[in-house]
C-alpha atoms as a PDB file:
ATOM      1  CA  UNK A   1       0.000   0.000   0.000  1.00  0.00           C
ATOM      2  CA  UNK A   2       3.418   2.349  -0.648  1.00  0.00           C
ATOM      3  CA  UNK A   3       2.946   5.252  -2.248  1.00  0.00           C
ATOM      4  CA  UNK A   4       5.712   7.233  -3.989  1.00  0.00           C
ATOM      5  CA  UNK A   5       6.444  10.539  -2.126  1.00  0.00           C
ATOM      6  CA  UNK A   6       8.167  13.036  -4.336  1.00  0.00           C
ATOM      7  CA  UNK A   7       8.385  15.859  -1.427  1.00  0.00           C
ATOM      8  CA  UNK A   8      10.625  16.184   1.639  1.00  0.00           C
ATOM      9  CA  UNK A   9       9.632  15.484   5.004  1.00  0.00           C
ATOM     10  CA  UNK A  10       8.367  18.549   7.103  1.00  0.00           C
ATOM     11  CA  UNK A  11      11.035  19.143   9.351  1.00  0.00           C
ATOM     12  CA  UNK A  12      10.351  19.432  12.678  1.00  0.00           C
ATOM     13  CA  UNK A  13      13.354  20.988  14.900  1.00  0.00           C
ATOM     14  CA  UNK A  14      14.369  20.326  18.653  1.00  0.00           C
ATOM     15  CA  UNK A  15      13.166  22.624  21.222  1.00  0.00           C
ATOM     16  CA  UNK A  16       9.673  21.914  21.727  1.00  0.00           C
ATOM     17  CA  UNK A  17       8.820  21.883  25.730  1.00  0.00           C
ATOM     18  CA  UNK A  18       7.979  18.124  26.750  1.00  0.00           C
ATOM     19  CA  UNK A  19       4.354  17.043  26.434  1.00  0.00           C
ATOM     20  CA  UNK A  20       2.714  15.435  29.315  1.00  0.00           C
ATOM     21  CA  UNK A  21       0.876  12.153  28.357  1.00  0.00           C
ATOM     22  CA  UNK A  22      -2.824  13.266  29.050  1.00  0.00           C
ATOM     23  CA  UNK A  23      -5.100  10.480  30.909  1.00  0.00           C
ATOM     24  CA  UNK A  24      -7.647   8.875  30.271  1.00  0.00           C
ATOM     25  CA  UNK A  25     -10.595  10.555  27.722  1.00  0.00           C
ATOM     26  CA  UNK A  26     -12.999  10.040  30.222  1.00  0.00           C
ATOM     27  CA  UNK A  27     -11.400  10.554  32.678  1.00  0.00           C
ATOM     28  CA  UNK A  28     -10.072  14.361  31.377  1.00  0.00           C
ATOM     29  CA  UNK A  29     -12.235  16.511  29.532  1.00  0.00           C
ATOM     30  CA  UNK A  30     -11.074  20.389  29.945  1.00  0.00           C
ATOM     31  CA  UNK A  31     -12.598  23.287  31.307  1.00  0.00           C
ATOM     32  CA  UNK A  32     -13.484  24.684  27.839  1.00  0.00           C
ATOM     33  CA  UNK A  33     -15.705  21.647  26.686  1.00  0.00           C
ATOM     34  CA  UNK A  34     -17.247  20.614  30.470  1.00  0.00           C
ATOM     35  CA  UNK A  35     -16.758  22.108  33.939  1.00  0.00           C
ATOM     36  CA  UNK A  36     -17.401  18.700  35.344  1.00  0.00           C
ATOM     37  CA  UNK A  37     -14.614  16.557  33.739  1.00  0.00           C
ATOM     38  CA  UNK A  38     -16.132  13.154  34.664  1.00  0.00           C
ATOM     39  CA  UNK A  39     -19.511  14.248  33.879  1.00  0.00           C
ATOM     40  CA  UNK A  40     -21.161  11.830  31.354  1.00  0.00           C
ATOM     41  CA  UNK A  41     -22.368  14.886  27.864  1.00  0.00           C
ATOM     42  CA  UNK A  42     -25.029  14.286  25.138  1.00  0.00           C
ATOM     43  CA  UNK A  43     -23.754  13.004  22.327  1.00  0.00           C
ATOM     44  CA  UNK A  44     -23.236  15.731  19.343  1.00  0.00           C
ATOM     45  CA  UNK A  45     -24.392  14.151  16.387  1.00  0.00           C
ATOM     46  CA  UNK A  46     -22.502  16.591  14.205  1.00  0.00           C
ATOM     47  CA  UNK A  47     -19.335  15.118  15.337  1.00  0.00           C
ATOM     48  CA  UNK A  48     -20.531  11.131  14.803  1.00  0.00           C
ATOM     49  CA  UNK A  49     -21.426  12.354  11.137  1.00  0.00           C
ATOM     50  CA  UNK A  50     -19.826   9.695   8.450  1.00  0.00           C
ATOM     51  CA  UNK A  51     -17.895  11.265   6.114  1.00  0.00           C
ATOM     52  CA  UNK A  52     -15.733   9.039   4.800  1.00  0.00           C
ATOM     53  CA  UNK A  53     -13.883   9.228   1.924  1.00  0.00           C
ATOM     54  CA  UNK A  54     -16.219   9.067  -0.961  1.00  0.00           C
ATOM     55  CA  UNK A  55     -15.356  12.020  -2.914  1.00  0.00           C
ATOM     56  CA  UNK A  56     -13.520  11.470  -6.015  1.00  0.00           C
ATOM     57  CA  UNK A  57      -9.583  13.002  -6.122  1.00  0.00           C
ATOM     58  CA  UNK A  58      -7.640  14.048  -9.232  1.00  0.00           C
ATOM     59  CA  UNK A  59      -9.007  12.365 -12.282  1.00  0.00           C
ATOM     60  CA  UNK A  60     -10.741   8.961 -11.211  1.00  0.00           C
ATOM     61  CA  UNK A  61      -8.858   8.073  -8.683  1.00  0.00           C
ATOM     62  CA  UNK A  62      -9.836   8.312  -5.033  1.00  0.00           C
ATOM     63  CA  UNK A  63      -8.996  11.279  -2.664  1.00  0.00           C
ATOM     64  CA  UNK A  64      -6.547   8.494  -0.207  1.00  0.00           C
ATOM     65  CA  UNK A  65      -5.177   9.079   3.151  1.00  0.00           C
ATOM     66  CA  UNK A  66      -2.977   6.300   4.503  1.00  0.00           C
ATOM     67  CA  UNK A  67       0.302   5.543   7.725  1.00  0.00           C
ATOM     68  CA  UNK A  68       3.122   3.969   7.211  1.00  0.00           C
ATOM     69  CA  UNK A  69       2.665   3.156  10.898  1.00  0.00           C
ATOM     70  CA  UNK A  70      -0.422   0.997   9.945  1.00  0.00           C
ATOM     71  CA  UNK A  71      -3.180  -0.033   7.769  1.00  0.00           C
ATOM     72  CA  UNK A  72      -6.772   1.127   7.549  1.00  0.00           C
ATOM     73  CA  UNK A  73      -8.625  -1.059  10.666  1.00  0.00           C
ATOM     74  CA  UNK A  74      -5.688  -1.944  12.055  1.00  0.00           C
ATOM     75  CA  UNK A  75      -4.108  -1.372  15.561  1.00  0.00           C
ATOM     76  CA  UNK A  76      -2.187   2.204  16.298  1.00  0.00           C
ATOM     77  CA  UNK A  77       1.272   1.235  17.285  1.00  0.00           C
ATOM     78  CA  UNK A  78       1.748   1.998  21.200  1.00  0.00           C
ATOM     79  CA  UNK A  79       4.429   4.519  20.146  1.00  0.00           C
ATOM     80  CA  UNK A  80       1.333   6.883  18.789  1.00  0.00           C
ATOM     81  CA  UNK A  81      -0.895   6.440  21.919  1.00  0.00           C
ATOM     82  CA  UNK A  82      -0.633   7.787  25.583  1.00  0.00           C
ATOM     83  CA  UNK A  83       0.978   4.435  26.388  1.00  0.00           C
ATOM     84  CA  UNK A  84       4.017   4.581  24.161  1.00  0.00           C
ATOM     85  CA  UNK A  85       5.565   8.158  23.189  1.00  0.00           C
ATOM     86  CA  UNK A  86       2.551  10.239  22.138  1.00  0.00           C
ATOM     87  CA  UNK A  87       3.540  11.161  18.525  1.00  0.00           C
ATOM     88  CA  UNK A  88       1.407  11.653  16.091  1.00  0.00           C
ATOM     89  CA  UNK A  89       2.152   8.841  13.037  1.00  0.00           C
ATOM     90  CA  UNK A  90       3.106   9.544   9.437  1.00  0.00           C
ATOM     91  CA  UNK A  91       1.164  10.367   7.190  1.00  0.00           C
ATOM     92  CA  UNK A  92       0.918   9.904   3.238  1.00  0.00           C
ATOM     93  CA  UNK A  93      -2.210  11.013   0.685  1.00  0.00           C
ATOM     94  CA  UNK A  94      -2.923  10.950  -2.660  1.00  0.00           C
ATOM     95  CA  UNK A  95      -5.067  12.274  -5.339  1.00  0.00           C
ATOM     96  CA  UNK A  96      -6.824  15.442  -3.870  1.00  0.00           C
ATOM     97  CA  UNK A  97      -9.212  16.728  -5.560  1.00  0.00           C
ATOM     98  CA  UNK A  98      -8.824  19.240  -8.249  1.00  0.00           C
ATOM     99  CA  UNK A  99      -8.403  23.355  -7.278  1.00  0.00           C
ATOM    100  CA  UNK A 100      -7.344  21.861  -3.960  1.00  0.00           C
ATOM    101  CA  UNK A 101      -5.503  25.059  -1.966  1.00  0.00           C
ATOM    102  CA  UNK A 102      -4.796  23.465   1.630  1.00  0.00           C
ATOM    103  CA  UNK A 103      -5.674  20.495   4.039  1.00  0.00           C
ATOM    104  CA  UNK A 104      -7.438  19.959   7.618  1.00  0.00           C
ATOM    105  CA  UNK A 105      -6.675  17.270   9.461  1.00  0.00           C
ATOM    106  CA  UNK A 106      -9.111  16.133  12.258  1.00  0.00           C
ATOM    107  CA  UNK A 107      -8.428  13.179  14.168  1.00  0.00           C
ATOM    108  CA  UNK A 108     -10.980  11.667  16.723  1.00  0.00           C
ATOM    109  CA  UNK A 109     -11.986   9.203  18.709  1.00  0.00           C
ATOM    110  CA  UNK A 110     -16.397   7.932  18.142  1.00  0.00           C
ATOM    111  CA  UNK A 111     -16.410   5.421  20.622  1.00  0.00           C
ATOM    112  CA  UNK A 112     -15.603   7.888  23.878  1.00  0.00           C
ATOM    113  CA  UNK A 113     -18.109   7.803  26.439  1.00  0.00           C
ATOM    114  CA  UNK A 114     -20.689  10.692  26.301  1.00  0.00           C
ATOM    115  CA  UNK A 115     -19.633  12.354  23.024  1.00  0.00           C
ATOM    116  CA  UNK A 116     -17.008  12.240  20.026  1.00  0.00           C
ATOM    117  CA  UNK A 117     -13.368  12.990  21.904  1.00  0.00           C
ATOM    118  CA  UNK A 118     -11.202  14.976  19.661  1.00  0.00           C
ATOM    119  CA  UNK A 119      -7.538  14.546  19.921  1.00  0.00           C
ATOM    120  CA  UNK A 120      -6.297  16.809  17.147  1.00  0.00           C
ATOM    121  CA  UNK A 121      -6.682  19.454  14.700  1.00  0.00           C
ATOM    122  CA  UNK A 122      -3.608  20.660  12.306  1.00  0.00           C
ATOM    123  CA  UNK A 123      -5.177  23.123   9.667  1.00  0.00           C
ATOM    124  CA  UNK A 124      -3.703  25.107   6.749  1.00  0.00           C
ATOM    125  CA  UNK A 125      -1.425  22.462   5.564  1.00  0.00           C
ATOM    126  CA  UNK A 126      -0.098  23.506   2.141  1.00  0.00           C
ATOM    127  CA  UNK A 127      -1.693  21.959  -1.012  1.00  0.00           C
ATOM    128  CA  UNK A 128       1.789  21.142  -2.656  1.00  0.00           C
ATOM    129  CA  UNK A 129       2.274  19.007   0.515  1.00  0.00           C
ATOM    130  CA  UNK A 130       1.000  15.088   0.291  1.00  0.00           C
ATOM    131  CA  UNK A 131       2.592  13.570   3.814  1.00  0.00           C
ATOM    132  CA  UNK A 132       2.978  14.807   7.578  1.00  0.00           C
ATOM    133  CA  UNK A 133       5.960  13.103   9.575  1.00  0.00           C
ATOM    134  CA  UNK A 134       5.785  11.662  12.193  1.00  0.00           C
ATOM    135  CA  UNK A 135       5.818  13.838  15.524  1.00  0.00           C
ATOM    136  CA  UNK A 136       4.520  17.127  13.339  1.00  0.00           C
ATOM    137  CA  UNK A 137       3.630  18.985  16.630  1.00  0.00           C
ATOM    138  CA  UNK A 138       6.587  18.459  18.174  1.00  0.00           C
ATOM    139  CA  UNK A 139       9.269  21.023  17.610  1.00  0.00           C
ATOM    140  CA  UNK A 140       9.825  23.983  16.080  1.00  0.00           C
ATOM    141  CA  UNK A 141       7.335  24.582  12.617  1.00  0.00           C
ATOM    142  CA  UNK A 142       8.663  25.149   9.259  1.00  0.00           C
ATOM    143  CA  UNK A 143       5.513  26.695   7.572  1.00  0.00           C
ATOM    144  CA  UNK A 144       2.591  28.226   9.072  1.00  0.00           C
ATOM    145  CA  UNK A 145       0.293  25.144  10.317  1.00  0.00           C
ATOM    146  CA  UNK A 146      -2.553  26.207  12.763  1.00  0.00           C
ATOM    147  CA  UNK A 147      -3.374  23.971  15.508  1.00  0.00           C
ATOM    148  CA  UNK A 148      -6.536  23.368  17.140  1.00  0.00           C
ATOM    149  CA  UNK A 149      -7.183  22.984  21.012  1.00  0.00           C
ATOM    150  CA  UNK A 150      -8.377  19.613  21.685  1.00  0.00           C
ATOM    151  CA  UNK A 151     -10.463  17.807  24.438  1.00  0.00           C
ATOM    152  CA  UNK A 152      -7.428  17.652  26.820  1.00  0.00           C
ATOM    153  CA  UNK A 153      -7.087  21.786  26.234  1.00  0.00           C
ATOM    154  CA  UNK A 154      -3.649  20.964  24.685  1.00  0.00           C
ATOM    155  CA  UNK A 155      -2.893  22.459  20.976  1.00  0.00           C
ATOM    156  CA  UNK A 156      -0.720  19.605  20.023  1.00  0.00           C
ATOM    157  CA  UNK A 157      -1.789  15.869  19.041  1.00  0.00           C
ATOM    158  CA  UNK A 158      -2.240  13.651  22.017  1.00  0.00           C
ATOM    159  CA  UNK A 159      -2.787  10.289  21.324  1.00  0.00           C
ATOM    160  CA  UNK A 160      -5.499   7.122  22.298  1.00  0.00           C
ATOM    161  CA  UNK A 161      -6.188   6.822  25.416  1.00  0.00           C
ATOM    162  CA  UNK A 162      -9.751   4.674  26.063  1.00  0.00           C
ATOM    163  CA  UNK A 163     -10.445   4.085  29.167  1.00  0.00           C
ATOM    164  CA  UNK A 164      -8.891   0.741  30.460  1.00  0.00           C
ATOM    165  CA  UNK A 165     -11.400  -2.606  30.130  1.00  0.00           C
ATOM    166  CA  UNK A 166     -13.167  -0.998  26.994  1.00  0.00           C
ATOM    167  CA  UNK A 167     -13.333  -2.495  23.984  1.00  0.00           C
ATOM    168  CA  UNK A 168     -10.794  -1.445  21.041  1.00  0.00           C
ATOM    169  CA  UNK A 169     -12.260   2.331  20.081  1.00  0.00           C
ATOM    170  CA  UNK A 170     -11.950   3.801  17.044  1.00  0.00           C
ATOM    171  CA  UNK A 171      -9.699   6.452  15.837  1.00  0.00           C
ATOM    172  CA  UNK A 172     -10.846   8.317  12.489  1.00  0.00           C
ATOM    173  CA  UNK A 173      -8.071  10.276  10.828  1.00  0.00           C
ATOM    174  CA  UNK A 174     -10.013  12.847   8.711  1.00  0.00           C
ATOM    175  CA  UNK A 175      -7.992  14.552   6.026  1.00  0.00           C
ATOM    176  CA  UNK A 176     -10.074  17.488   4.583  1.00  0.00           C
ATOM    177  CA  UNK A 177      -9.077  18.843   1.084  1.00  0.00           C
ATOM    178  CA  UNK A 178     -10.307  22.823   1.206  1.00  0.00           C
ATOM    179  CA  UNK A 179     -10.674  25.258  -1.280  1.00  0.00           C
ATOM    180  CA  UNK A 180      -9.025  27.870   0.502  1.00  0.00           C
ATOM    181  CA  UNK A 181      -4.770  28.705   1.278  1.00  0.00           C
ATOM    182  CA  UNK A 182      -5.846  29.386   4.791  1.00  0.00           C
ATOM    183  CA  UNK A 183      -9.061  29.154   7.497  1.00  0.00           C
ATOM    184  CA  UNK A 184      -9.450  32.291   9.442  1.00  0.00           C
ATOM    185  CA  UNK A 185      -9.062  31.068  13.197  1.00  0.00           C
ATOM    186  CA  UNK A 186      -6.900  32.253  15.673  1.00  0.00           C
ATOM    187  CA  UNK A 187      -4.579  30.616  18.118  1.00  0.00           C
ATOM    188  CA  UNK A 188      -7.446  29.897  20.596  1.00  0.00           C
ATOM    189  CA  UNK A 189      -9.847  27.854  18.110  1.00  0.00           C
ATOM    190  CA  UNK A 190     -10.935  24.580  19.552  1.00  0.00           C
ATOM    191  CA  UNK A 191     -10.949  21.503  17.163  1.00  0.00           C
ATOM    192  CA  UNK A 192     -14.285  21.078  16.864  1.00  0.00           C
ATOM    193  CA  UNK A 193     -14.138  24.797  15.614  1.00  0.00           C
ATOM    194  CA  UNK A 194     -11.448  24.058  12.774  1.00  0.00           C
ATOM    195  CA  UNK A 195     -13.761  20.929  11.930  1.00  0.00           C
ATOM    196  CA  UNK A 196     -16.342  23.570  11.172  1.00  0.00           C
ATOM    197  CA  UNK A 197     -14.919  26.267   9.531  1.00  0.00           C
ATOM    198  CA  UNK A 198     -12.881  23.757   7.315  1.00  0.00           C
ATOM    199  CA  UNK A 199     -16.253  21.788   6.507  1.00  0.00           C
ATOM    200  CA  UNK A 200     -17.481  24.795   4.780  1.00  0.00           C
ATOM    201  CA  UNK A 201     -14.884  24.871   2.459  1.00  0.00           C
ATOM    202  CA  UNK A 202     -14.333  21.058   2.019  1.00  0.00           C
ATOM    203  CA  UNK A 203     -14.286  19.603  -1.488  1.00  0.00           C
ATOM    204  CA  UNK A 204     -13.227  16.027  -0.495  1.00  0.00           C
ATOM    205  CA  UNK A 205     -12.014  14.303   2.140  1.00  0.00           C
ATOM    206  CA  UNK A 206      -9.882  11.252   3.026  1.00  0.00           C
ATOM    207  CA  UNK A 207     -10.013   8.683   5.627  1.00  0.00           C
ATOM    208  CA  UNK A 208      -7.925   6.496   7.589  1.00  0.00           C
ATOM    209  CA  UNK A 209      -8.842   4.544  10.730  1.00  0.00           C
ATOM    210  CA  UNK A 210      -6.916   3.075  13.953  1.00  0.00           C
ATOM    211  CA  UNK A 211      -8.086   1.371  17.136  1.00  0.00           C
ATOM    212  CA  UNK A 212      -6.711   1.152  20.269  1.00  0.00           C
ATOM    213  CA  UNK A 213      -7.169  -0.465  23.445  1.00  0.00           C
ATOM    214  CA  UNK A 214      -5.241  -1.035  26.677  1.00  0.00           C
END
């Protein structure tokens, strides 16, 4: 399932502060979604929606989003998760769809108790680019790539984390192609916010799924 990658790597340079391995998603939800961590929410339907990728890329191939790390269905290596190093895996696409200015990436979690978790948001991703490395919130950036706050209140990926004795959960990568070079959010945007702006400019989007369980 290779695919040939004719770009460089974005480089990612030491000097990021250490991230702190968040705990469990139901066990941590942060003062800007719930003032009750613990507390049990009503599931958002907007955020269950199925939107996988259907939309056709360049030509008549499909829009693809795909890890080296592993395959569609398949378990996330520990490394990516709260048990291992909490990096976010590579990533690889192909075949956006045509007049395709920048990406969205959303990645989430369906099967948290209460409502959709969200563990990252990365936004205004160049269209020349077609892979993120691995660790792409750690470090130093080399182009201008907005980050949304997720459920833990951190702006940086954090990985899965289901609470322990549940069954594997899902983990939907969501690769958004948009029609625009940049979405107008500041620093403080949540990622269910970046989900939103970028759906109104979405013109295909690509798909990968992990599990995890402890």
């Amino acid at each position: 399932m290779g695919v040939c990658v004719k770009r460089e790597w974005l480089r990612e340079a030491p000097g990021a502060s250490a991230e702190v391995k968040p705990s469990s998603e139901f066990q941590q939800r942060p003062a800007v979604r719930s003032e009750v961590p613990d507390q049990p929410k009503e599931r958002d339907a907007s955020r269950g929606e199925n939107t996988a990728a259907k939309t056709l890329g360049t030509g008549s191939m499909p829009f693809t989003l795909h890890s080296p790390a592993f395959a569609n269905g398949q378990t996330i290596p520990p490394r990516h998760t709260a048990d291992g190093d909490n990096v976010s895996p590579p990533l690889e696409w192909s075949d956006a769809p045509t007049g395709t200015r920048s990406y969205a990436l959303i990645v989430e979690d369906p099967d948290a108790p209460g409502a959709t978790f969200l563990h990252w948001a990365v936004y205004n991703i160049a269209a020349e680019r077609d892979r993120l490395p691995e660790g792409t919130t750690q470090g130093a950036k080399t182009e201008s790539l907005g980050h949304g706050i997720n459920d833990y209140g951190h702006a940086h990926y954090d990985g899965p984390n289901p609470p322990r004795g549940h069954a594997a959960h899902r983990y939907r990568f969501r690769l958004m192609a948009l029609d625009v070079e940049a979405l107008g959010l500041g620093p403080k945007a949540t990622v269910d916010e970046v989900r939103k702006e970028a759906g109104k400019h979405r013109l295909g989007e690509a798909e990968l799924v992990g599990t995890y369980a402890h």
